[in-house]
Protein backbone atom coordinates (compact mmCIF):
# COMPACT_ATOMS: atom_id res chain seq x y z
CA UNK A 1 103.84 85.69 93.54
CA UNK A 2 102.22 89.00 94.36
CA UNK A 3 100.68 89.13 97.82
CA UNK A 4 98.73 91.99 99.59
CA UNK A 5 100.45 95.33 99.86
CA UNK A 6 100.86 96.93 102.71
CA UNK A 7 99.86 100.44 103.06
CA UNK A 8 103.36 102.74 104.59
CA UNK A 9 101.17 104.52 106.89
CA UNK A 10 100.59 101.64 108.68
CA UNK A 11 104.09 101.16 108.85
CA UNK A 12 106.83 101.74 111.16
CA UNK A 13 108.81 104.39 109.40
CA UNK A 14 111.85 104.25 108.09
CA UNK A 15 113.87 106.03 105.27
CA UNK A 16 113.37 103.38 102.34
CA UNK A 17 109.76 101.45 102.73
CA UNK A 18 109.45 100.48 99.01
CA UNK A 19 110.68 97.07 98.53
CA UNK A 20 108.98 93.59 97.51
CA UNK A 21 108.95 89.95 99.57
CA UNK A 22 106.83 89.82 102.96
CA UNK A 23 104.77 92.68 103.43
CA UNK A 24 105.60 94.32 100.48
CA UNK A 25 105.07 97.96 99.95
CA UNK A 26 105.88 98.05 96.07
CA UNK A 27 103.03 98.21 93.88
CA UNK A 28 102.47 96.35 90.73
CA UNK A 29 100.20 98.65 88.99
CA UNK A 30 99.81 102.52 88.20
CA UNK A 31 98.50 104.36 90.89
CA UNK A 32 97.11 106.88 88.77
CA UNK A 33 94.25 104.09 87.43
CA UNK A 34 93.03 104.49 91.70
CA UNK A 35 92.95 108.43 91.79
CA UNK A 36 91.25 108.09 88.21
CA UNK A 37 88.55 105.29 90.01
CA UNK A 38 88.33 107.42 93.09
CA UNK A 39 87.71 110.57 91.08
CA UNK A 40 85.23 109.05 88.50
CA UNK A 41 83.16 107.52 91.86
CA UNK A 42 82.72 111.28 93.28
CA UNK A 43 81.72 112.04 90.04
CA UNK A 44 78.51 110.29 91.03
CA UNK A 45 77.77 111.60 94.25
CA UNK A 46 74.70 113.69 93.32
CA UNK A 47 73.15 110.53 92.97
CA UNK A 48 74.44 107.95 94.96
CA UNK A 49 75.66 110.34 98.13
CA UNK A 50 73.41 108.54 100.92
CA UNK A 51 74.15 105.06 99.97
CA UNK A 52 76.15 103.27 102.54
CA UNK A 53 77.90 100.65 100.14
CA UNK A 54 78.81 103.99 97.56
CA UNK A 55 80.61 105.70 100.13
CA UNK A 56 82.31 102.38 101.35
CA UNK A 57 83.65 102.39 98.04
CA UNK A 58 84.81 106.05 97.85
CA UNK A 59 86.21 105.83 101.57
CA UNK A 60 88.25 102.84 100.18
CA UNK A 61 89.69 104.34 96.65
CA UNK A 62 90.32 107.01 98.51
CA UNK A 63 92.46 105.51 101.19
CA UNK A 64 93.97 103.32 98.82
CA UNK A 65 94.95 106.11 96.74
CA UNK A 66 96.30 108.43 100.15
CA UNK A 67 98.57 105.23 100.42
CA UNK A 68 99.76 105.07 97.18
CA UNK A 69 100.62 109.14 97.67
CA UNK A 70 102.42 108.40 100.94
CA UNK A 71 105.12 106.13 98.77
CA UNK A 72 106.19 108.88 96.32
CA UNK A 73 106.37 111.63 99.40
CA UNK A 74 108.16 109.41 102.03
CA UNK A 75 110.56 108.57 98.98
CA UNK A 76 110.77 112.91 98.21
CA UNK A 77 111.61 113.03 102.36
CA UNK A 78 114.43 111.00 101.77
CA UNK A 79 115.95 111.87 98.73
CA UNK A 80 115.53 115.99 100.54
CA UNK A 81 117.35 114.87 103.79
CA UNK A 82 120.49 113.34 101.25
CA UNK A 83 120.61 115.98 99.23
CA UNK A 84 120.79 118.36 102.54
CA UNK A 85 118.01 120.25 100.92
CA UNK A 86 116.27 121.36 104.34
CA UNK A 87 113.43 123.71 102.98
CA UNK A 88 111.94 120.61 100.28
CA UNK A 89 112.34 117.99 103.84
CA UNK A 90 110.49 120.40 106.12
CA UNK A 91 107.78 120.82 103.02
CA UNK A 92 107.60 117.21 102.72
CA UNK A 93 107.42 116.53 106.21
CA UNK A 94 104.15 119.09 106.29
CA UNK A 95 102.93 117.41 103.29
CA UNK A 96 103.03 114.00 104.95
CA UNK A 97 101.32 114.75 108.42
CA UNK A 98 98.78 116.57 106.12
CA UNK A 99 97.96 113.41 104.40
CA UNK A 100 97.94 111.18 107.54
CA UNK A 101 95.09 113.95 108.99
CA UNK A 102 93.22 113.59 106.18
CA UNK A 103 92.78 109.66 105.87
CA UNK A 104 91.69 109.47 109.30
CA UNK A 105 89.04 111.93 108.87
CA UNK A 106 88.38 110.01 105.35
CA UNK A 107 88.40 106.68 107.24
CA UNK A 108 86.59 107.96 110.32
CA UNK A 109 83.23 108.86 108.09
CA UNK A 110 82.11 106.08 107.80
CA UNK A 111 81.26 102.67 109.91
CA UNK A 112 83.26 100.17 108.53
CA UNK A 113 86.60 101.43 109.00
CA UNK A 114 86.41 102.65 112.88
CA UNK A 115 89.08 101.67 115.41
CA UNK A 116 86.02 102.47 117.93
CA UNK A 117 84.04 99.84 117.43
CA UNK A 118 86.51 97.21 117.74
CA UNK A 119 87.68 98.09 120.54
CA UNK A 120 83.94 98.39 121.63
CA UNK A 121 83.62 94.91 121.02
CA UNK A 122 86.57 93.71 123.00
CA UNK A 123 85.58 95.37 125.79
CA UNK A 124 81.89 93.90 125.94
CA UNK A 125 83.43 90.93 127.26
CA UNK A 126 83.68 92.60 130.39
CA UNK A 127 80.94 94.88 131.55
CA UNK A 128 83.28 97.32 132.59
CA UNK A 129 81.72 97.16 136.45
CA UNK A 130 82.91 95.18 139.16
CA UNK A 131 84.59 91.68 139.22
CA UNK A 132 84.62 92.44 134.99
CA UNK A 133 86.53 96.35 134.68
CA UNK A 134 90.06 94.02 134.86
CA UNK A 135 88.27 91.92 132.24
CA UNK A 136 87.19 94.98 130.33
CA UNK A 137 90.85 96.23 130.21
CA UNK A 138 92.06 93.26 129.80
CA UNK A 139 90.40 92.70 126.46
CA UNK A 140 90.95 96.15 125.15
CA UNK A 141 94.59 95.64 125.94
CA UNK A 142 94.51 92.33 123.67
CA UNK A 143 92.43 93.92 120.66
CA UNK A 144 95.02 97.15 120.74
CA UNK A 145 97.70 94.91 120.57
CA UNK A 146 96.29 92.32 118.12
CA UNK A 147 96.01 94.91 115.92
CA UNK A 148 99.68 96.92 116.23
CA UNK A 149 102.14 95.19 118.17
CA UNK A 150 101.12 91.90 118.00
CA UNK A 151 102.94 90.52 120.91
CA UNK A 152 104.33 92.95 123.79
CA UNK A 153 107.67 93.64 122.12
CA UNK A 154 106.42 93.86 119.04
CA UNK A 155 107.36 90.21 118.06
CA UNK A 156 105.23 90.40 114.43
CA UNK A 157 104.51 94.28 114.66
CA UNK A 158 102.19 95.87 111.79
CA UNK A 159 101.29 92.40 110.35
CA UNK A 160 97.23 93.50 110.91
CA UNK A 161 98.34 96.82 109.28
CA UNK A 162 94.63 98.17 109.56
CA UNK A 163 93.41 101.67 108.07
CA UNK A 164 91.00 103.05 110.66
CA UNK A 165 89.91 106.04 111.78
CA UNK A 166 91.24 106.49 115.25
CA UNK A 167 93.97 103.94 115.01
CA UNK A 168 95.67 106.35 112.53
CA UNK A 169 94.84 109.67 114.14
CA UNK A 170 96.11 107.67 117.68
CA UNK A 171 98.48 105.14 116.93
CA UNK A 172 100.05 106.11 112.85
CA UNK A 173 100.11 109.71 113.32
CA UNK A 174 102.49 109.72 116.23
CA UNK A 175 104.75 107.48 114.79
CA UNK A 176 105.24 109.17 111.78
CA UNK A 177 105.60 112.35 113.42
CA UNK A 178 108.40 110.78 115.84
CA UNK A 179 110.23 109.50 112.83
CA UNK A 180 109.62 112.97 111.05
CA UNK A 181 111.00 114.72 113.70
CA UNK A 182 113.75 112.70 115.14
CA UNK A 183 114.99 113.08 110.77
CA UNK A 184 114.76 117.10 111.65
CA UNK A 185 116.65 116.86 114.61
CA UNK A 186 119.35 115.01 112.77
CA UNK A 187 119.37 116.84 110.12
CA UNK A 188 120.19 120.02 111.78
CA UNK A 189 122.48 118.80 113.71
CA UNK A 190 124.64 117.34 110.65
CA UNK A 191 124.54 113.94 111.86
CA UNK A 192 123.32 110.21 110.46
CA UNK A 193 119.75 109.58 111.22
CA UNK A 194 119.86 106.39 113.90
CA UNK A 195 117.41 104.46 112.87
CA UNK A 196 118.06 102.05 116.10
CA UNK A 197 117.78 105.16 118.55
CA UNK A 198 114.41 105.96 116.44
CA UNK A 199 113.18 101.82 116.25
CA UNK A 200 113.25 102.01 120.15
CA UNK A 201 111.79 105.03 120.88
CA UNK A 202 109.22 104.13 118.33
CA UNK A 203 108.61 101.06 120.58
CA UNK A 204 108.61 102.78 123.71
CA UNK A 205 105.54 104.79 121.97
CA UNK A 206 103.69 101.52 120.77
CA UNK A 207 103.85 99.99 124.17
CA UNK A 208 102.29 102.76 125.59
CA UNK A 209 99.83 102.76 123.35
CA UNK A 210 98.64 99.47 123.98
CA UNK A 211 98.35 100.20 127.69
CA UNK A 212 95.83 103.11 127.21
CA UNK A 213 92.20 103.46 127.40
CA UNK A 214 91.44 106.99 125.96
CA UNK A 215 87.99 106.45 123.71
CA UNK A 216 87.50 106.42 120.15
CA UNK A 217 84.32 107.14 118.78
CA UNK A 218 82.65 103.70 117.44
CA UNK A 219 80.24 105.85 115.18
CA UNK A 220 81.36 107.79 112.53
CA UNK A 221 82.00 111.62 112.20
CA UNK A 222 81.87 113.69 109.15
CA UNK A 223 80.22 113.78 105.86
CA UNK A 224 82.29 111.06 103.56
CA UNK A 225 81.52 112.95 100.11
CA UNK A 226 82.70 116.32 101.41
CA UNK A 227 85.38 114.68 102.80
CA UNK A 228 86.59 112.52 99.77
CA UNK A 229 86.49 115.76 97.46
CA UNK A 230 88.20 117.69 99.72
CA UNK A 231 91.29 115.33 99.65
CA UNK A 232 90.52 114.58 95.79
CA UNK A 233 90.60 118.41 95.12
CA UNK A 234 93.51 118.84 97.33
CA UNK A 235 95.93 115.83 96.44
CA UNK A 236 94.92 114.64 93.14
């Protein structure tokens, strides 16, 4: 049985994240059906541009389809960094922090998929003032984690696996480019990639994640059509 598949942004990187099971990444259809959807909703934007549930719709073909990308380049990254082809990993590696930039600013258009306004919510628990700013924190620190870590070491990390703006700009993005990098490094130095050096270093950044408070906007930022055919025009 088929369950839910996990988007690879959302992640923790790694050099093979195609497989089946829990939290599979595999997919079990063509991905070229979701750029055809996503591309054949923009073609209706002329009319349908300022409806809310419209560019729901486009913001989620569109990240769906980003994900679906992210699978064939992460899979390119690797097969450059075996065959010790340097110039197609470090073209990759551009490729895939260009994607991650652009899904955030697809995601952060629009209201429904905003890391902001989650966290908004936890912290309206507290009032931020007085006795209730430790109560404040407190909360934010348990919606961060709920969402990421899921425990403080990480005990069922990436389960939520949510695509929102912020959370991937804040929290996706840096991973990926600490796994992207930390390849590089090994790669130029003509050694194995340590993928347990990487795993705790990568946890080192998630903590310290959840122990933040920098803000994320809980409205949303951009125009989505503009946006969407930017990345369609772009990508696909």
């Amino acid at each position: 049985m088929w369950s839910v598949t996990k988007s690879i942004v959302t992640l923790r990187p790694s050099m093979s994240m195609e497989y089946e099971g829990f939290m599979p990444t595999a997919l079990y259809y063509d991905p070229a059906v979701v750029v055809s959807a996503f591309k054949s909703l923009l073609n209706d934007s002329s009319t349908l541009g300022d409806v809310s549930l419209y560019k729901h719709d486009v913001v989620d073909f569109g990240r769906q389809a980003l994900s679906n990308l992210m699978l064939v380049l992460n899979q390119n990254h690797t097969d450059a960094y075996n065959s010790k082809d340097g110039a197609k990993q470090a073209r990759v590696a551009a490729l895939i922090r260009s994607v991650i930039s652009d899904l955030d600013d697809l995601l952060s258009s629009h209201e429904n998929f905003l890391l902001g306004t989650w966290i908004a919510a936890a912290r309206a628990w507290g009032d931020g003032s007085g006795s209730n700013a430790t109560g404040a924190a407190y909360y934010e620190w348990n919606a961060r984690n709920q969402v990421t870590l899921w425990g403080p070491h990480g005990e069922i990390h990436d389960y939520a696996a949510k695509q929102w703006g912020g959370l991937v700009r804040g929290y996706y993005a840096p991973r990926w480019d600490l796994y992207l990098t930390a390849v590089n490094k090994s790669f130029n130095a003509g050694v194995g990639f340590n993928s347990t050096a990487f795993n705790n270093d990568c946890l080192a950044l998630e903590q310290s994640w959840q122990h933040a408070s920098e803000p994320y906007p809980a409205a949303p930022a951009g125009d989505t059509i503009e946006i969407a055919q930017r990345i369609a025009a772009k990508y696909f």
